[in-house]
PDB file of N, CA and C in Angstrom:
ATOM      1  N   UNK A   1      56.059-159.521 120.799  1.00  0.00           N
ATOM      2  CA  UNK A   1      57.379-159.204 121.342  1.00  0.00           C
ATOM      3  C   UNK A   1      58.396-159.149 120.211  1.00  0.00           C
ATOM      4  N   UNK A   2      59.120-158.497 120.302  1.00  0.00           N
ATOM      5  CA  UNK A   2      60.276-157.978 119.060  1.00  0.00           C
ATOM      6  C   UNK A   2      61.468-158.975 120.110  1.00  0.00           C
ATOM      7  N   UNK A   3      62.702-159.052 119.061  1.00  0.00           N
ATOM      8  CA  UNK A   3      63.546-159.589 119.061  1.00  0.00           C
ATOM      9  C   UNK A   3      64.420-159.048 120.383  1.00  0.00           C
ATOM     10  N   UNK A   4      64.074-157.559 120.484  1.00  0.00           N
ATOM     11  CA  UNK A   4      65.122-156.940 121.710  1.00  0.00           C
ATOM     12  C   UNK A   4      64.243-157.438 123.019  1.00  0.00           C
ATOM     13  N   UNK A   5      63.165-157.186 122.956  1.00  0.00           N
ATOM     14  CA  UNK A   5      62.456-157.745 124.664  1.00  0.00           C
ATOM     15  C   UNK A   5      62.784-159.640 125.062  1.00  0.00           C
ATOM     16  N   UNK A   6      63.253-159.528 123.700  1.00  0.00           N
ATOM     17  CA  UNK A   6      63.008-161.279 123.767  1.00  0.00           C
ATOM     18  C   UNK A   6      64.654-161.804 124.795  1.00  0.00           C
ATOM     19  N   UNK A   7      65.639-160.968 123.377  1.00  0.00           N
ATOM     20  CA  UNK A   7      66.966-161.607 123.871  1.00  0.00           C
ATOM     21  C   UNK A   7      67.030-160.675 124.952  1.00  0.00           C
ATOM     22  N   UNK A   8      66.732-159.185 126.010  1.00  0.00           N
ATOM     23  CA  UNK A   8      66.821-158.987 127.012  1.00  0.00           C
ATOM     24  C   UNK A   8      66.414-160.066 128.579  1.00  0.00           C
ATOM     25  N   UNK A   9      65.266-160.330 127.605  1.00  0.00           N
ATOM     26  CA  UNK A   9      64.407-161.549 129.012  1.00  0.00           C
ATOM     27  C   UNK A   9      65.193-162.551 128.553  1.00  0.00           C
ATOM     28  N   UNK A  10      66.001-162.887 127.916  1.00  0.00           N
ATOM     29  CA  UNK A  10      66.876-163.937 128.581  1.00  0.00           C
ATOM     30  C   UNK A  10      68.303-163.974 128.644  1.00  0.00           C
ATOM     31  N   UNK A  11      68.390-162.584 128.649  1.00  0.00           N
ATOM     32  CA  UNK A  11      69.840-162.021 129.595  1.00  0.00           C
ATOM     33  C   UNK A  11      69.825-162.315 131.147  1.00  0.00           C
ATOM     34  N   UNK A  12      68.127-161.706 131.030  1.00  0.00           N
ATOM     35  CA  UNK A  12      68.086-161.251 133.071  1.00  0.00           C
ATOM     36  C   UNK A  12      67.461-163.215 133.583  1.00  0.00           C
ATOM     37  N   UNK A  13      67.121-163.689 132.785  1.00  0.00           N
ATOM     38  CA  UNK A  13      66.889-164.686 133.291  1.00  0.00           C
ATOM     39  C   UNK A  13      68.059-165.580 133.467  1.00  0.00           C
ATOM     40  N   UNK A  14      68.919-165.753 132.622  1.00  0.00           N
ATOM     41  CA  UNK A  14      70.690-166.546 133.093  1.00  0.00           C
ATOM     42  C   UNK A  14      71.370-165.793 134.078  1.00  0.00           C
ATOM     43  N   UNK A  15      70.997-164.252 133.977  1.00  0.00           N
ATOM     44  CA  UNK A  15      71.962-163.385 135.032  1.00  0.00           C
ATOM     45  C   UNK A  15      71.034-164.090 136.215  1.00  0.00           C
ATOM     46  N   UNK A  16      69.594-164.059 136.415  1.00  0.00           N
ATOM     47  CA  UNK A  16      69.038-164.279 137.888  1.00  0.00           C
ATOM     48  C   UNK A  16      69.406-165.969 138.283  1.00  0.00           C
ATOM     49  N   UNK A  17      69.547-167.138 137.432  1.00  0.00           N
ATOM     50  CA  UNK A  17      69.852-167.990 137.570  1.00  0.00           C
ATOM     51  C   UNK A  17      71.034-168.224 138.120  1.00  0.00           C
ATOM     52  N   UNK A  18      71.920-167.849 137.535  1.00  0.00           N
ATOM     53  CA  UNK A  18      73.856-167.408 138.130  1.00  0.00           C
ATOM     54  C   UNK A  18      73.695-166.435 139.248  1.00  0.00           C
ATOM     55  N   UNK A  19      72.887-165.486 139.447  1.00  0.00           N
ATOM     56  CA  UNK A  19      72.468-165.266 140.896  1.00  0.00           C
ATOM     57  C   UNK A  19      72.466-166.075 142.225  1.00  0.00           C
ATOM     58  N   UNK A  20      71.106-167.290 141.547  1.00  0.00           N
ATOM     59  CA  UNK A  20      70.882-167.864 142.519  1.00  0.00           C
ATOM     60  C   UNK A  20      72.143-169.334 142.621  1.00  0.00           C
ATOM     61  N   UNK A  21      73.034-169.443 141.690  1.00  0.00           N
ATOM     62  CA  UNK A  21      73.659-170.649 142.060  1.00  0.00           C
ATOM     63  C   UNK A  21      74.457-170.217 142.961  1.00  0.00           C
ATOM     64  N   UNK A  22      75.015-168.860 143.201  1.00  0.00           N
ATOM     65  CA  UNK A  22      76.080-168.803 143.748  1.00  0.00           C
ATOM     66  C   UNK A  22      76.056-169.133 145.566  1.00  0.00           C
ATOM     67  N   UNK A  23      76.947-169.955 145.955  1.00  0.00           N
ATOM     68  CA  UNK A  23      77.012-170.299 147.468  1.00  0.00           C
ATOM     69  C   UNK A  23      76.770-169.017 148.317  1.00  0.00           C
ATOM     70  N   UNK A  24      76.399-169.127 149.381  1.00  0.00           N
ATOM     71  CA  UNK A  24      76.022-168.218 150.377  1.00  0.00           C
ATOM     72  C   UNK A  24      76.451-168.692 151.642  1.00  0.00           C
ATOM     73  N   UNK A  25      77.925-167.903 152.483  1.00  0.00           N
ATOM     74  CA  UNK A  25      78.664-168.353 153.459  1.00  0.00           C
ATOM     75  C   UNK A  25      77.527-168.359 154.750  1.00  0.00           C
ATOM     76  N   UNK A  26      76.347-166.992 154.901  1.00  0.00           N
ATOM     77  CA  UNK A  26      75.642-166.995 155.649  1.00  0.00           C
ATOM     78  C   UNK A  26      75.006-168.226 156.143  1.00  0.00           C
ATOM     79  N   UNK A  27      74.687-169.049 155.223  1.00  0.00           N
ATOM     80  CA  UNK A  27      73.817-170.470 155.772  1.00  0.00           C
ATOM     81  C   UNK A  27      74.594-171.335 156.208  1.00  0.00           C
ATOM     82  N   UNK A  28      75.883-171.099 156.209  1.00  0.00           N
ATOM     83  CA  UNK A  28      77.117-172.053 157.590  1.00  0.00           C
ATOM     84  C   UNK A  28      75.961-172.589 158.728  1.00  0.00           C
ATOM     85  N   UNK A  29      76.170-173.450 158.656  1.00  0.00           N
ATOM     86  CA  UNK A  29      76.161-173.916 160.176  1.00  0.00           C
ATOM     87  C   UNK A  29      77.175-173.296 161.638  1.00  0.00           C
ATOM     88  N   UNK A  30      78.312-173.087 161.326  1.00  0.00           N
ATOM     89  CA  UNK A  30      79.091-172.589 162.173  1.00  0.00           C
ATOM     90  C   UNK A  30      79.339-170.884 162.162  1.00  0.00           C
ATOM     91  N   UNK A  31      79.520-170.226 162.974  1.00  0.00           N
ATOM     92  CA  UNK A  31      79.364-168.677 162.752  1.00  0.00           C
ATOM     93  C   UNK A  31      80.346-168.408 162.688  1.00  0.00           C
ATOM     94  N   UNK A  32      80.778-167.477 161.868  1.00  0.00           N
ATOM     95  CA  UNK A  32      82.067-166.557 161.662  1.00  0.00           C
ATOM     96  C   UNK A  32      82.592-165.899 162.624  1.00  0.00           C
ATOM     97  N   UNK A  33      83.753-166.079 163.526  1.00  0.00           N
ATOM     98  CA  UNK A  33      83.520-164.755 164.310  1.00  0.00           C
ATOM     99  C   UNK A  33      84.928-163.824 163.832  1.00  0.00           C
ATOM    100  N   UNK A  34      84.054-162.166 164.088  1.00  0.00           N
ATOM    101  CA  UNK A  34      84.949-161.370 163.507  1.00  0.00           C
ATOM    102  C   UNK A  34      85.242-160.315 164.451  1.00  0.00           C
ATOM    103  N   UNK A  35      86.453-160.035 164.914  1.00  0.00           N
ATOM    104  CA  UNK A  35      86.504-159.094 165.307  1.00  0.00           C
ATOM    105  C   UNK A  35      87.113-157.575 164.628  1.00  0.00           C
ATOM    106  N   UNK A  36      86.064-156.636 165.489  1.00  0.00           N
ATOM    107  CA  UNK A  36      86.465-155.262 164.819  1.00  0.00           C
ATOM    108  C   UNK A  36      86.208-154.193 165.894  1.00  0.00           C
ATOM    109  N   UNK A  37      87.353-153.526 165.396  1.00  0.00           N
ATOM    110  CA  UNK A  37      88.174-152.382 166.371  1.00  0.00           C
ATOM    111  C   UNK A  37      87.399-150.902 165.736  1.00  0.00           C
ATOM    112  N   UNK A  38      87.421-150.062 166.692  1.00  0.00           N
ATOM    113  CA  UNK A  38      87.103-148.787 166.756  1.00  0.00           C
ATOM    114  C   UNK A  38      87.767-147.753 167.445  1.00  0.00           C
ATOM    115  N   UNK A  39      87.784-146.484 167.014  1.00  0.00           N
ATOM    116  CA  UNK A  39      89.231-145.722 167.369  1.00  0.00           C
ATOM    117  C   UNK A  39      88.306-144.847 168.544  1.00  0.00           C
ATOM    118  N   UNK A  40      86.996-144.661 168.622  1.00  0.00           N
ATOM    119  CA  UNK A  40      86.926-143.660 169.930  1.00  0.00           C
ATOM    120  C   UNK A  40      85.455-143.513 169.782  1.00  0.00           C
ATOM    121  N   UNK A  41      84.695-142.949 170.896  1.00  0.00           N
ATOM    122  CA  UNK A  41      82.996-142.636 170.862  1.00  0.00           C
ATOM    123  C   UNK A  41      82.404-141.625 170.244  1.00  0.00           C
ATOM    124  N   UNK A  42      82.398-142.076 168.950  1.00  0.00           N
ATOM    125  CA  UNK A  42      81.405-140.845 168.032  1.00  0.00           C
ATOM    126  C   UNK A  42      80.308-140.950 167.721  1.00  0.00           C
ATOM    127  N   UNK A  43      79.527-140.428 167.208  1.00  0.00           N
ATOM    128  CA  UNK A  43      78.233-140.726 166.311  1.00  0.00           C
ATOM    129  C   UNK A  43      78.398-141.545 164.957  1.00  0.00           C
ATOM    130  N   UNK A  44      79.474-141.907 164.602  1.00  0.00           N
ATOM    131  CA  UNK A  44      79.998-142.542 163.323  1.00  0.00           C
ATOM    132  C   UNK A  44      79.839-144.228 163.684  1.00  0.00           C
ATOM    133  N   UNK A  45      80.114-144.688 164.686  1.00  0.00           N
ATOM    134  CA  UNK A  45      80.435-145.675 165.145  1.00  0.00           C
ATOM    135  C   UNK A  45      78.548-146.421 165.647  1.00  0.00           C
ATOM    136  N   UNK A  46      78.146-145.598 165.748  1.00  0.00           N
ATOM    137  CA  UNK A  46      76.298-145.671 166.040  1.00  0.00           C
ATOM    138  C   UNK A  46      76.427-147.060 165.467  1.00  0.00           C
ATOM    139  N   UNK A  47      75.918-147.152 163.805  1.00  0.00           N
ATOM    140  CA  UNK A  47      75.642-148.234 163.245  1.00  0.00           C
ATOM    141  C   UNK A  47      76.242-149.874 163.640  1.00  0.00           C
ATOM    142  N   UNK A  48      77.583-150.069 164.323  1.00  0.00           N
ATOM    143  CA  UNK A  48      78.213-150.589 164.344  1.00  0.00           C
ATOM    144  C   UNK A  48      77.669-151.540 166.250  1.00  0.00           C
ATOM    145  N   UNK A  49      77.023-150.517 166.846  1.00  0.00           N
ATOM    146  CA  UNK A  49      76.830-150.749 167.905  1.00  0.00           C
ATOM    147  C   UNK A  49      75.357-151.248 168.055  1.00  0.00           C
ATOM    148  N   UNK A  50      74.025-150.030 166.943  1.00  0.00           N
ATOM    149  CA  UNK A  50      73.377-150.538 166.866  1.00  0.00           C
ATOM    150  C   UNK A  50      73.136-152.137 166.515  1.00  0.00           C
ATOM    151  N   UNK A  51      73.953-152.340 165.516  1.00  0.00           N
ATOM    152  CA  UNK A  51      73.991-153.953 165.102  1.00  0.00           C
ATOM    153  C   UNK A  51      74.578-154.873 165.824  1.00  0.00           C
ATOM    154  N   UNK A  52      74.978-154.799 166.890  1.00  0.00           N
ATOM    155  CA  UNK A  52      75.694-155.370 167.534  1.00  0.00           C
ATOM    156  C   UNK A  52      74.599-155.935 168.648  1.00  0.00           C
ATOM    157  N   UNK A  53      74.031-154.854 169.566  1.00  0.00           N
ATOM    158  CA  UNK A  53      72.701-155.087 170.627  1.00  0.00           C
ATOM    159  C   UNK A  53      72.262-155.627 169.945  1.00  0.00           C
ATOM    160  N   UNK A  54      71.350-155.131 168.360  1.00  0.00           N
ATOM    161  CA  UNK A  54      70.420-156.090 168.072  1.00  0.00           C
ATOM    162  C   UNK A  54      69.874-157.652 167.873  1.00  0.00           C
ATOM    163  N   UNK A  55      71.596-157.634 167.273  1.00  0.00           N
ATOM    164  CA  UNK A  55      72.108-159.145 167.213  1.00  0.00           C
ATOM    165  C   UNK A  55      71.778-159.254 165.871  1.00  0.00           C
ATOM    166  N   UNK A  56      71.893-158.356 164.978  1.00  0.00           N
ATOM    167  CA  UNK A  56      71.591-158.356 163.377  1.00  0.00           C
ATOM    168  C   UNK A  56      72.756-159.150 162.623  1.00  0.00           C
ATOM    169  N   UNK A  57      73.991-159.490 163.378  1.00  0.00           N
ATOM    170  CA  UNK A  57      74.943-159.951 162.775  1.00  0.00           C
ATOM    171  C   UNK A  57      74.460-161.746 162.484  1.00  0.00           C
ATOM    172  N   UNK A  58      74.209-161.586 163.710  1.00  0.00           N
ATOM    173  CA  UNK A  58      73.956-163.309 164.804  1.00  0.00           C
ATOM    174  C   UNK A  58      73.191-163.319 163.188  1.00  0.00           C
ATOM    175  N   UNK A  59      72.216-163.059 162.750  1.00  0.00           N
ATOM    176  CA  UNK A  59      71.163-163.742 161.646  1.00  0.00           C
ATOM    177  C   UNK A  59      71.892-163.952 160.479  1.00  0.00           C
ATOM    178  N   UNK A  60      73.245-163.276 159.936  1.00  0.00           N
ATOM    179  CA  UNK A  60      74.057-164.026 158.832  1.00  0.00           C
ATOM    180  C   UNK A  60      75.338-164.600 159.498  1.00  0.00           C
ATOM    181  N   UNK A  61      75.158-165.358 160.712  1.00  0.00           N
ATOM    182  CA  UNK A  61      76.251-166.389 161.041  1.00  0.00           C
ATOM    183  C   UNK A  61      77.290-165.466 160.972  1.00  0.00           C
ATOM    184  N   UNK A  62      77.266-164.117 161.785  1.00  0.00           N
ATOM    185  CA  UNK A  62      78.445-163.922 162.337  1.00  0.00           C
ATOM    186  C   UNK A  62      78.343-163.471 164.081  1.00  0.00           C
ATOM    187  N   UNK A  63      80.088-164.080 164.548  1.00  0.00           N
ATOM    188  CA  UNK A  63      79.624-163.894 165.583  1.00  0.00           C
ATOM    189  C   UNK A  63      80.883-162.438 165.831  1.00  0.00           C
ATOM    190  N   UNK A  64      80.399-161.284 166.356  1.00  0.00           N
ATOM    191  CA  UNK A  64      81.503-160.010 166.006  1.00  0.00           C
ATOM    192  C   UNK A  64      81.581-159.550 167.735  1.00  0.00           C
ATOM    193  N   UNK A  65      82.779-159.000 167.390  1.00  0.00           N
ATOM    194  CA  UNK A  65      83.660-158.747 168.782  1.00  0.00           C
ATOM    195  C   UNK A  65      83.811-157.895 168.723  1.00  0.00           C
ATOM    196  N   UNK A  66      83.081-156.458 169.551  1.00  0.00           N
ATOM    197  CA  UNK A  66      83.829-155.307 169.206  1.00  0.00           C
ATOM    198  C   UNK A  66      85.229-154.590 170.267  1.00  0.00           C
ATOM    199  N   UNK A  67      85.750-154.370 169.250  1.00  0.00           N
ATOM    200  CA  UNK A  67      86.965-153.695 170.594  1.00  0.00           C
ATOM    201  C   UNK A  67      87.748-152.252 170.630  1.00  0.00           C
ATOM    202  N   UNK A  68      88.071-151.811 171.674  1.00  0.00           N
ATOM    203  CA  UNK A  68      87.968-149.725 171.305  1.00  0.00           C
ATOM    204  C   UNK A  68      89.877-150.249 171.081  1.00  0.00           C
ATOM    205  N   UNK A  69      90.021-149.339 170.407  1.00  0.00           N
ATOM    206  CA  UNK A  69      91.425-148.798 170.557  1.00  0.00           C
ATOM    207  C   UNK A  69      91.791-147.743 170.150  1.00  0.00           C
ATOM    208  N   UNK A  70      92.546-146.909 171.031  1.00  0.00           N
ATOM    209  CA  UNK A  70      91.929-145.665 170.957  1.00  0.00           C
ATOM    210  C   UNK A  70      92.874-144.994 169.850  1.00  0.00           C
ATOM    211  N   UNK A  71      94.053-145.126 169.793  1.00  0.00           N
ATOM    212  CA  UNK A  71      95.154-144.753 168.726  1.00  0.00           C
ATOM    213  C   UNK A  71      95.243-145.008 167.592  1.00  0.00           C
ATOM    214  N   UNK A  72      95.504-144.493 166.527  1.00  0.00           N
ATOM    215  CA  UNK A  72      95.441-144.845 165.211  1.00  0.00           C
ATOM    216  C   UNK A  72      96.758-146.306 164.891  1.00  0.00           C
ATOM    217  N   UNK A  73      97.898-145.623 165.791  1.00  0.00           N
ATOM    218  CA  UNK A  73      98.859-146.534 164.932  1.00  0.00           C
ATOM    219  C   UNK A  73      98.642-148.191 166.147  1.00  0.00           C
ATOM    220  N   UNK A  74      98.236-148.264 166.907  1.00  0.00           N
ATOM    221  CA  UNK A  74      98.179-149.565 167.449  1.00  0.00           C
ATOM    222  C   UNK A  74      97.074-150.135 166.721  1.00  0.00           C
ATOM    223  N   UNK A  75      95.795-149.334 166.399  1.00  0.00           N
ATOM    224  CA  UNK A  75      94.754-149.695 165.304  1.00  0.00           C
ATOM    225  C   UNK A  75      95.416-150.800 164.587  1.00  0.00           C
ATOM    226  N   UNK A  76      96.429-149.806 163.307  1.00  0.00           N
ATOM    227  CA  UNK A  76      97.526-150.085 162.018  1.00  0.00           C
ATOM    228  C   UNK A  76      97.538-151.457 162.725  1.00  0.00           C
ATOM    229  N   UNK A  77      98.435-151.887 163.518  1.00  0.00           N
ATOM    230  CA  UNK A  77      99.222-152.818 163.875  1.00  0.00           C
ATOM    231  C   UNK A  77      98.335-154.006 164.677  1.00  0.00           C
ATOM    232  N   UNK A  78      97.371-153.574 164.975  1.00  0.00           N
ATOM    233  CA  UNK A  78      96.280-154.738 165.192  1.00  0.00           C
ATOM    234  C   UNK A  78      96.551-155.012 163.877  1.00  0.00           C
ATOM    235  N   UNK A  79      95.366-154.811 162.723  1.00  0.00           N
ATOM    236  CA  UNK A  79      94.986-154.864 161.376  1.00  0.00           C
ATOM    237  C   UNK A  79      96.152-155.635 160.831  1.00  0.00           C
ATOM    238  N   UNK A  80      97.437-154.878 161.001  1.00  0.00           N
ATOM    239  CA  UNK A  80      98.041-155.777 160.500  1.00  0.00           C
ATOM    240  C   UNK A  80      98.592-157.066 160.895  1.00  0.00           C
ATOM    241  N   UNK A  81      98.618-157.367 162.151  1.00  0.00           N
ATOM    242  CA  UNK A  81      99.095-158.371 162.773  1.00  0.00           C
ATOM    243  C   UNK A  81      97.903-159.664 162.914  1.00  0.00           C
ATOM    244  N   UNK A  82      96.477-159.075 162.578  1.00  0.00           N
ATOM    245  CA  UNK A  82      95.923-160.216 162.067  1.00  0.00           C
ATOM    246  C   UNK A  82      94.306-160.230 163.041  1.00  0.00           C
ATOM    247  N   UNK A  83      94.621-159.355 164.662  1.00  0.00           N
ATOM    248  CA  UNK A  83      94.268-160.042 165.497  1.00  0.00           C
ATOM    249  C   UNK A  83      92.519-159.078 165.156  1.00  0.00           C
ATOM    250  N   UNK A  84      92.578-158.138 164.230  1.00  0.00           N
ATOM    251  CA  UNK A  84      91.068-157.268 163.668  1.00  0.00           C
ATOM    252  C   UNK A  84      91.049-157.591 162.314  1.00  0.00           C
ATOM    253  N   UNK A  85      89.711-157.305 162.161  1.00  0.00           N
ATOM    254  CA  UNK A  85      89.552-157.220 160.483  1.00  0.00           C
ATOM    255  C   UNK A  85      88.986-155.777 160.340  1.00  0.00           C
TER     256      UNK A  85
END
């Protein structure tokens, strides 16, 4: 091994270490809950619903609320008033 394979493998080995120290909110005990708004029934919105039935959220401790609204500027003013993310 030459000097470059050497000091690379232990770049990626401190980078994978500082990887793994970092906290992970998912393993809460308590679930997040988030709610999030949608402006109307498209095909865009699919993913959002699929994950929702599945309960794909439920497995990283969140618990998500979905809610329609159909206007852009009451959207705005949810978002901003706190009550969507």
């Amino acid at each position: 091994m030459n000097a470059t394979w050497k000091q690379t493998l232990i770049i990626m080995t401190v980078v994978a270490m500082a990887l793994c120290a970092i906290p992970r909110d998912g393993f809460s005990a308590e679930a997040t809950s988030i709610r999030m708004s949608y402006g109307g029934t498209a095909g865009y919105q699919l993913p959002l619903w699929v994950n929702k039935e599945m309960g794909l959220y439920k497995k990283y401790g969140i618990d998500l609320e979905i809610i329609l609204i159909q206007a852009g500027s009451p959207n705005i003013q949810a978002l901003l008033g706190g009550a969507c993310r």
